[in-house]
PDB file of N, CA and C in Angstrom:
ATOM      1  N   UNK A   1       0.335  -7.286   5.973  1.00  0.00           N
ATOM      2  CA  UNK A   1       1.746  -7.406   5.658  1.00  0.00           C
ATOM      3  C   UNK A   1       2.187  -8.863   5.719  1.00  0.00           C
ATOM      4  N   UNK A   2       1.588  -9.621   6.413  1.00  0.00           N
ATOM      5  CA  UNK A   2       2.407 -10.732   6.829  1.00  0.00           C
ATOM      6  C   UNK A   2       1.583 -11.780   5.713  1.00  0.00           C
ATOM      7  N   UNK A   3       0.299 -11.179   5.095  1.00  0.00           N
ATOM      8  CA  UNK A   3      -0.248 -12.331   4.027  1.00  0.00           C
ATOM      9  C   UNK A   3      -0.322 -11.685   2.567  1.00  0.00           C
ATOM     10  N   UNK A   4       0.834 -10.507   2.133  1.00  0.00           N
ATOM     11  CA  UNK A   4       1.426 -10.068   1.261  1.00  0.00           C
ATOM     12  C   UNK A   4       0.243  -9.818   0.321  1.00  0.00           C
ATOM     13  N   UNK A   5      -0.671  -9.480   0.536  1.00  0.00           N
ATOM     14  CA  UNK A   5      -1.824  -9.291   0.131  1.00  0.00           C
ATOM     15  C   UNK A   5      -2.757  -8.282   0.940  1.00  0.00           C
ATOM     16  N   UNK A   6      -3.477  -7.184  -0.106  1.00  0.00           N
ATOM     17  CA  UNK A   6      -4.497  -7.019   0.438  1.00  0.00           C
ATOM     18  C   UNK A   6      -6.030  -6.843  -0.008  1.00  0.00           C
ATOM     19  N   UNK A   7      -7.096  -7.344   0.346  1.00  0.00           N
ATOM     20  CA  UNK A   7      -8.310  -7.023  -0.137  1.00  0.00           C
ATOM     21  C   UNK A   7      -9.252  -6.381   0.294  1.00  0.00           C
ATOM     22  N   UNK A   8      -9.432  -5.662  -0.666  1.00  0.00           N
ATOM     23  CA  UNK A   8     -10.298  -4.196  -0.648  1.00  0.00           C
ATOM     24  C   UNK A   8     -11.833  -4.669  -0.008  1.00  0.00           C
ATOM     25  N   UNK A   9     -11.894  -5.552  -0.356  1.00  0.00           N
ATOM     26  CA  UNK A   9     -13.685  -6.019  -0.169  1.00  0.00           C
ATOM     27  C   UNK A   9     -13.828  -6.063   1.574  1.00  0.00           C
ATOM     28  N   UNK A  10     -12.511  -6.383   2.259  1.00  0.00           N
ATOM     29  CA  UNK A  10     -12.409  -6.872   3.385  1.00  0.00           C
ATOM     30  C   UNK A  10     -12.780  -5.390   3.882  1.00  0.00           C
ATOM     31  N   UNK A  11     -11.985  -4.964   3.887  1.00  0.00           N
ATOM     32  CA  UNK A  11     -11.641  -3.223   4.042  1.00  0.00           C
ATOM     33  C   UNK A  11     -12.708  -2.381   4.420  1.00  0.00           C
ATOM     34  N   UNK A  12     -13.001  -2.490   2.407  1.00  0.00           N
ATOM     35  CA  UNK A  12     -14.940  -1.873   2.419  1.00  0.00           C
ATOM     36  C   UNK A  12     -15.837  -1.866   3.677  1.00  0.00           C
ATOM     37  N   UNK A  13     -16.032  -3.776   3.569  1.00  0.00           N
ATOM     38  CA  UNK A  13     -17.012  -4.144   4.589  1.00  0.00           C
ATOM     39  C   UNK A  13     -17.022  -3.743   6.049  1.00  0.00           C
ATOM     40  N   UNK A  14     -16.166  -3.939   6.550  1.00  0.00           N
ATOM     41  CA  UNK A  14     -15.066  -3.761   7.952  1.00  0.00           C
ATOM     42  C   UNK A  14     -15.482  -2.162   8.227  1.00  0.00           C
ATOM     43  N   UNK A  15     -14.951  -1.050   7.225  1.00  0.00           N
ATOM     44  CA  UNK A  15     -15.340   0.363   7.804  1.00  0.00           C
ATOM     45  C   UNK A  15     -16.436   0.946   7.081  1.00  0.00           C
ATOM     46  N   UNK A  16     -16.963   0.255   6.146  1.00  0.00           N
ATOM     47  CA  UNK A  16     -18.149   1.251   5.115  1.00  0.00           C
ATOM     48  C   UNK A  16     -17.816   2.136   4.298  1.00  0.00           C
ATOM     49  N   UNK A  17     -16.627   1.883   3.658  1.00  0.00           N
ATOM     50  CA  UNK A  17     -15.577   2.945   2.788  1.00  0.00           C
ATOM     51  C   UNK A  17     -15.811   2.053   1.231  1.00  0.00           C
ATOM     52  N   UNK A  18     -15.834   3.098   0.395  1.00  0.00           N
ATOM     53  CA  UNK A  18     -15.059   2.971  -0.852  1.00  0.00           C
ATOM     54  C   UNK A  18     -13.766   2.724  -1.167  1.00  0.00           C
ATOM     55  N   UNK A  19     -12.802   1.289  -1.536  1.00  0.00           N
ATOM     56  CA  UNK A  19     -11.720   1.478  -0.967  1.00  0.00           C
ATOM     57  C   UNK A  19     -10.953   2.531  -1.877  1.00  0.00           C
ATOM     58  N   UNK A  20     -10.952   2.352  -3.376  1.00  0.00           N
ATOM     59  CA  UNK A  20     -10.500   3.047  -4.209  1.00  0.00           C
ATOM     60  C   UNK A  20     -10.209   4.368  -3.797  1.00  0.00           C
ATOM     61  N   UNK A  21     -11.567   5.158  -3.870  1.00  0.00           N
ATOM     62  CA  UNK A  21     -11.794   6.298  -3.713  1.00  0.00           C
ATOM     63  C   UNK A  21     -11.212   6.682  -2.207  1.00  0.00           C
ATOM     64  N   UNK A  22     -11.303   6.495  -0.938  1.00  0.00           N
ATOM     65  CA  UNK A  22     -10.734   6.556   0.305  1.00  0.00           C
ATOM     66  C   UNK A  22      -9.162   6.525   0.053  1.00  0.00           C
ATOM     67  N   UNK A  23      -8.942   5.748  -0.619  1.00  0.00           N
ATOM     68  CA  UNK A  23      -7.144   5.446  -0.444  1.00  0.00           C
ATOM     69  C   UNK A  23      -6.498   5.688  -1.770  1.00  0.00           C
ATOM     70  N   UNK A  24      -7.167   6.849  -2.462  1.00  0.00           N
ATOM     71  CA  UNK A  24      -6.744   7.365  -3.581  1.00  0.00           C
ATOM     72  C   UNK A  24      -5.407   7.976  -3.815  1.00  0.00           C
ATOM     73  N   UNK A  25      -5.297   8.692  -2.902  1.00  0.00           N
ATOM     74  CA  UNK A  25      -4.103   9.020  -2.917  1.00  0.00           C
ATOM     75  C   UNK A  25      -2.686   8.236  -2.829  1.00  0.00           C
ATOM     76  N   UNK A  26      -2.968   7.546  -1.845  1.00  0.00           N
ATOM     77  CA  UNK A  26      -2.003   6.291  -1.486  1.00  0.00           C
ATOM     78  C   UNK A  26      -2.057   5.116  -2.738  1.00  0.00           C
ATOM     79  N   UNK A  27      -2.868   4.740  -3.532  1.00  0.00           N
ATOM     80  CA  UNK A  27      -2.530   4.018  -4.571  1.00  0.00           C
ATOM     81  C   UNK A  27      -1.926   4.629  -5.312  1.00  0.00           C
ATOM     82  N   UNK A  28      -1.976   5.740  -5.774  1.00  0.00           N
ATOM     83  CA  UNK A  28      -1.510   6.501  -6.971  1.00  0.00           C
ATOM     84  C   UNK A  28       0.009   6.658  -6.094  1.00  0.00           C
ATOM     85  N   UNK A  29       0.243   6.814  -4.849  1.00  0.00           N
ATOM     86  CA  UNK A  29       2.134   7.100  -4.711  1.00  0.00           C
ATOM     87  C   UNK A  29       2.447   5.652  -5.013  1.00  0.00           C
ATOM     88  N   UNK A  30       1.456   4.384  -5.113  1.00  0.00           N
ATOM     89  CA  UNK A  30       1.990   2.894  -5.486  1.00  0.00           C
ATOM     90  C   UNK A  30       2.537   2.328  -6.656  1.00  0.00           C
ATOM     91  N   UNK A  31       2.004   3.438  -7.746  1.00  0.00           N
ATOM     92  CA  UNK A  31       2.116   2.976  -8.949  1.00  0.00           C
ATOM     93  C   UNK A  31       3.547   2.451  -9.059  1.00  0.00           C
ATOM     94  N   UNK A  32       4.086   3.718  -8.784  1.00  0.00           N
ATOM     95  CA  UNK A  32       5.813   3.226  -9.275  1.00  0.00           C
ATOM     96  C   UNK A  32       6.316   1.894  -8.743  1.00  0.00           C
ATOM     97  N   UNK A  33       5.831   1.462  -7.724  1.00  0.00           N
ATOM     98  CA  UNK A  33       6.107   0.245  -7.328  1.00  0.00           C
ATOM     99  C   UNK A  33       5.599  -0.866  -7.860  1.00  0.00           C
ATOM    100  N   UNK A  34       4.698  -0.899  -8.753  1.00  0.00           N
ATOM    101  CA  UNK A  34       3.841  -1.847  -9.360  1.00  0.00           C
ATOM    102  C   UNK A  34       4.701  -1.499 -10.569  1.00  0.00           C
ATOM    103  N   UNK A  35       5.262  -0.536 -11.528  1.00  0.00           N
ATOM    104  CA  UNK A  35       5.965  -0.338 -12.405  1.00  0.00           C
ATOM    105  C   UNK A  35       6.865  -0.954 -12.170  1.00  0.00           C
ATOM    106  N   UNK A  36       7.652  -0.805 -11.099  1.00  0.00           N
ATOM    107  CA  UNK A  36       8.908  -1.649 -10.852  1.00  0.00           C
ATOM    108  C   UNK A  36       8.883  -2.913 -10.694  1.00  0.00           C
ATOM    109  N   UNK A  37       7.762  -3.327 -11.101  1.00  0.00           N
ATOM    110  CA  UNK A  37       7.263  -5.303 -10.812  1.00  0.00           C
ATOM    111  C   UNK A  37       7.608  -5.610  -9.241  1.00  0.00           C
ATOM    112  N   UNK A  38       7.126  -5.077  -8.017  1.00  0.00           N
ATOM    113  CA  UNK A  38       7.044  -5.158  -6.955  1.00  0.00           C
ATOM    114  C   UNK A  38       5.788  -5.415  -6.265  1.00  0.00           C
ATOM    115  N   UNK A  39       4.675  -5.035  -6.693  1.00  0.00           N
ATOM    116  CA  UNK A  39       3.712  -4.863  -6.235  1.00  0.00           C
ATOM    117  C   UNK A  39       2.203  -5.135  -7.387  1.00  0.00           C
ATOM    118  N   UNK A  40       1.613  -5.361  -7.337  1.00  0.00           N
ATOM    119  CA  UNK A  40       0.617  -5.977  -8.297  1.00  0.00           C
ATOM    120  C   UNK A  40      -0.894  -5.194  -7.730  1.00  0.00           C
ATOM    121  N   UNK A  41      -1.065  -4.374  -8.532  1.00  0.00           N
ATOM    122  CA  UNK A  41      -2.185  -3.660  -8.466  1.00  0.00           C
ATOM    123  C   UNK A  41      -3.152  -3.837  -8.871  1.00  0.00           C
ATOM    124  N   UNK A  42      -4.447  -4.442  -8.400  1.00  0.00           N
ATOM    125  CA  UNK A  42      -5.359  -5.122  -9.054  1.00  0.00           C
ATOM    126  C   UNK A  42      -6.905  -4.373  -9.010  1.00  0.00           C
ATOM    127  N   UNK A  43      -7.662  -4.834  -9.768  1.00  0.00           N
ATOM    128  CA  UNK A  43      -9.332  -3.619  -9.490  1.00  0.00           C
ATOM    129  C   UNK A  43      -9.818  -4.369  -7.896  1.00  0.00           C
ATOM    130  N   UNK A  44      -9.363  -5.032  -7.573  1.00  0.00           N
ATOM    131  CA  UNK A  44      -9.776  -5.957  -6.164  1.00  0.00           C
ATOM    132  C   UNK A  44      -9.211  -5.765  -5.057  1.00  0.00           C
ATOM    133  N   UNK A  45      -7.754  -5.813  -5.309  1.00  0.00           N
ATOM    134  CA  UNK A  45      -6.662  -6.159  -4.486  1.00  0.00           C
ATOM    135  C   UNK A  45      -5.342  -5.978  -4.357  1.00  0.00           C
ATOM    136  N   UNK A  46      -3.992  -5.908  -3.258  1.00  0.00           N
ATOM    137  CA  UNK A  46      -2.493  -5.455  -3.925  1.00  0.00           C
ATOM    138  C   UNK A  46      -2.404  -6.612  -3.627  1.00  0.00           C
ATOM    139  N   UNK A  47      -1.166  -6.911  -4.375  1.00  0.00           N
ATOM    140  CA  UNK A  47      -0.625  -8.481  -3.801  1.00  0.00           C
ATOM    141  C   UNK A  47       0.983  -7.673  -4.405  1.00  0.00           C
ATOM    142  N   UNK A  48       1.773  -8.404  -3.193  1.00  0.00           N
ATOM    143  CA  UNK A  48       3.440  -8.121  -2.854  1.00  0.00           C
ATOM    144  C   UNK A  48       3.624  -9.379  -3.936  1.00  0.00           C
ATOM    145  N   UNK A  49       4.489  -9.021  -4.755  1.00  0.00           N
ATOM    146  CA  UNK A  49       5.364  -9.578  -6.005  1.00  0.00           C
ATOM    147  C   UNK A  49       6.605 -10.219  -4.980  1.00  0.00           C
ATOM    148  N   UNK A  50       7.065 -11.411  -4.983  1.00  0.00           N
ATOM    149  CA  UNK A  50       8.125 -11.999  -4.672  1.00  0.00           C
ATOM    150  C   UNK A  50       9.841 -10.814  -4.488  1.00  0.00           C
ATOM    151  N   UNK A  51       9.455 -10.382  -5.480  1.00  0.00           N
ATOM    152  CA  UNK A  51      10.662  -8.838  -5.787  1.00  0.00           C
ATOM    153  C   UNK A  51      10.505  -7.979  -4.404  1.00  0.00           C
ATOM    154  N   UNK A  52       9.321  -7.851  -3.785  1.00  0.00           N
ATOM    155  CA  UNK A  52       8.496  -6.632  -3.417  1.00  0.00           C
ATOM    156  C   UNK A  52       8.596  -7.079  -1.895  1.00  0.00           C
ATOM    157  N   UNK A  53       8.859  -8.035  -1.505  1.00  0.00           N
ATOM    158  CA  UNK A  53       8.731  -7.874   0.195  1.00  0.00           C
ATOM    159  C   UNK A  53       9.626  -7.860   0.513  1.00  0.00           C
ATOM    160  N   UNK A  54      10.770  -7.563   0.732  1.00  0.00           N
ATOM    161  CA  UNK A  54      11.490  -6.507   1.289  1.00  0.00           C
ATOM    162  C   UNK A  54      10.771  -5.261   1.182  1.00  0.00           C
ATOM    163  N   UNK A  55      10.442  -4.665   0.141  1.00  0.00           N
ATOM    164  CA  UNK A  55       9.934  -3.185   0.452  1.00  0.00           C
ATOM    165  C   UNK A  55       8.532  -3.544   1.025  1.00  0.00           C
ATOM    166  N   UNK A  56       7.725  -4.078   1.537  1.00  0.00           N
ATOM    167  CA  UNK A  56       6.665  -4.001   2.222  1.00  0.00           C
ATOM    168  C   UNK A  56       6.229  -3.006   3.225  1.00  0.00           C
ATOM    169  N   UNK A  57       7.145  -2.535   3.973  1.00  0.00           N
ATOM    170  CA  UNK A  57       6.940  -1.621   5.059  1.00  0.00           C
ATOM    171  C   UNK A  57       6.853  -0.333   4.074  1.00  0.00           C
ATOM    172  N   UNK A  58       7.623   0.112   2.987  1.00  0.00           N
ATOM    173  CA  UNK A  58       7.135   0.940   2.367  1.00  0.00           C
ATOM    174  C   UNK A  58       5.720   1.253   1.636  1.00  0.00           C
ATOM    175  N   UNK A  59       5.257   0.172   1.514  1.00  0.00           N
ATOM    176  CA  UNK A  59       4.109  -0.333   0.572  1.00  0.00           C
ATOM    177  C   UNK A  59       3.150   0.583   1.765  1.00  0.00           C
ATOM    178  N   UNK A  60       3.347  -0.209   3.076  1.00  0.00           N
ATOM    179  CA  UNK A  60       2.493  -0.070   4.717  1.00  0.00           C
ATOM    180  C   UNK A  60       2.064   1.845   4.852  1.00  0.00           C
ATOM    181  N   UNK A  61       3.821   2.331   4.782  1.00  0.00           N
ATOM    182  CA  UNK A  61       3.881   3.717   4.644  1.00  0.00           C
ATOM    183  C   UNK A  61       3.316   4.537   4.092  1.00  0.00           C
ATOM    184  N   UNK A  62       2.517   4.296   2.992  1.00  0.00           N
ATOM    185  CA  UNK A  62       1.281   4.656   1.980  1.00  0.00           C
ATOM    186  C   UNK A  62       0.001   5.075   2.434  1.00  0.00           C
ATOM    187  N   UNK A  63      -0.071   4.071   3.217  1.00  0.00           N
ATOM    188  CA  UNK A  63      -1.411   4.375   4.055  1.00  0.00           C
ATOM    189  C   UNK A  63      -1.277   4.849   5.786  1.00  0.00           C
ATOM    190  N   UNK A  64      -0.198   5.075   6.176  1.00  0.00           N
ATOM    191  CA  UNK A  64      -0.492   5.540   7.334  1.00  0.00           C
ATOM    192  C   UNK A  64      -0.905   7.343   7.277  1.00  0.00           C
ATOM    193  N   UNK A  65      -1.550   7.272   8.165  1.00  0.00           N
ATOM    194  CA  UNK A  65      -2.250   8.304   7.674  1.00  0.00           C
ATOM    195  C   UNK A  65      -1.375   9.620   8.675  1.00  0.00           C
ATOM    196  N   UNK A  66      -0.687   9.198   9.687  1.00  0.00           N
ATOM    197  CA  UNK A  66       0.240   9.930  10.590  1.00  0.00           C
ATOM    198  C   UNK A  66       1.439  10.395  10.061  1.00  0.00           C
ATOM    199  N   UNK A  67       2.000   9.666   8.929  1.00  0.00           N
ATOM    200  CA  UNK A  67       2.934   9.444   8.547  1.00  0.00           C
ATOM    201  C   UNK A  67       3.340  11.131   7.375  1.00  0.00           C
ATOM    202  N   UNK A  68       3.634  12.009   7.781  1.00  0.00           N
ATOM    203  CA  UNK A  68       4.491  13.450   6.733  1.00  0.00           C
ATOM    204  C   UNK A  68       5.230  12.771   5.674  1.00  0.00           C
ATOM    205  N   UNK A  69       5.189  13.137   4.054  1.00  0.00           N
ATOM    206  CA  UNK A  69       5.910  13.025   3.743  1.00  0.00           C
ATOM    207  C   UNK A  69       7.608  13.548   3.758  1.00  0.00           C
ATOM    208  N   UNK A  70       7.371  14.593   4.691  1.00  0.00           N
ATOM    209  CA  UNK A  70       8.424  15.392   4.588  1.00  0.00           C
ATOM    210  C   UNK A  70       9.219  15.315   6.122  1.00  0.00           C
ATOM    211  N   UNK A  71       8.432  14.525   7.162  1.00  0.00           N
ATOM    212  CA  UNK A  71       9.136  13.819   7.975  1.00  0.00           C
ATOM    213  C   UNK A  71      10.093  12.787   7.660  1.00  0.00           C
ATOM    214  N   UNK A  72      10.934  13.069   8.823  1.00  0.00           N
ATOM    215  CA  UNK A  72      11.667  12.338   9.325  1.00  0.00           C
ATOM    216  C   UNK A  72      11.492  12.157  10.606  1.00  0.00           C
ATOM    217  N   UNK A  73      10.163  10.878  10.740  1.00  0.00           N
ATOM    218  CA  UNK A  73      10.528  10.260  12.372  1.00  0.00           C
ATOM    219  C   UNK A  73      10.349   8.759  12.114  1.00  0.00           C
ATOM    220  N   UNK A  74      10.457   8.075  11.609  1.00  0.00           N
ATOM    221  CA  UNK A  74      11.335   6.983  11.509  1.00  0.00           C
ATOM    222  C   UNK A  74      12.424   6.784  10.884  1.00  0.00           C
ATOM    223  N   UNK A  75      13.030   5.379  11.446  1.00  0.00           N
ATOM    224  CA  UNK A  75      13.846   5.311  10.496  1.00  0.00           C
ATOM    225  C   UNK A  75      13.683   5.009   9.128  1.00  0.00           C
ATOM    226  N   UNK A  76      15.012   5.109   8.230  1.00  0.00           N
ATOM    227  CA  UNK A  76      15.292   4.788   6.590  1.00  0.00           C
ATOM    228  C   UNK A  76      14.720   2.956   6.478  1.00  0.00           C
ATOM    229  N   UNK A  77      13.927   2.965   5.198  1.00  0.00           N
ATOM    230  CA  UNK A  77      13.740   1.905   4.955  1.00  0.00           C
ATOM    231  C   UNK A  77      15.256   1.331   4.199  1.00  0.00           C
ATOM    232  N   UNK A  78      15.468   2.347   3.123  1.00  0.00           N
ATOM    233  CA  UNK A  78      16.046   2.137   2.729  1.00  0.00           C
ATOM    234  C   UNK A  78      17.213   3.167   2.141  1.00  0.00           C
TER     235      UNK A  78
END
């Protein structure tokens, strides 16, 4: 979050994952945010669009894996 970037290769290496495939789901709820020129979706890497950090913690929310969509236990981003 704080280097508005992330790379998959790091990821890979670090747990022995496929990142694509592992975090499939969570890219695909990203799209719309990359539609909205927020977020930059790359075959490598995300990188936060200048537009896009403010919503970062949403970006974060994607991948927590604790996280219900249908909860409510945090607060509103927005």
């Amino acid at each position: 979050m704080c280097h508005g970037r992330l790379e998959f290769a790091a990821i890979e290496a670090r747990h022995n994952i496929d990142f694509r495939s592992y975090f499939a789901s969570a890219l695909a709820s990203l799209e719309e945010m990359a539609d909205d020129g927020l977020i930059a979706l790359r075959d490598h890497e995300i990188g936060v669009l200048p537009s896009g950090r403010l919503m970062i913690r949403n970006l974060a929310m994607a991948f927590d894996a604790y996280l219900k969509p249908t909860e409510n236990r945090y607060s509103r981003t927005v």
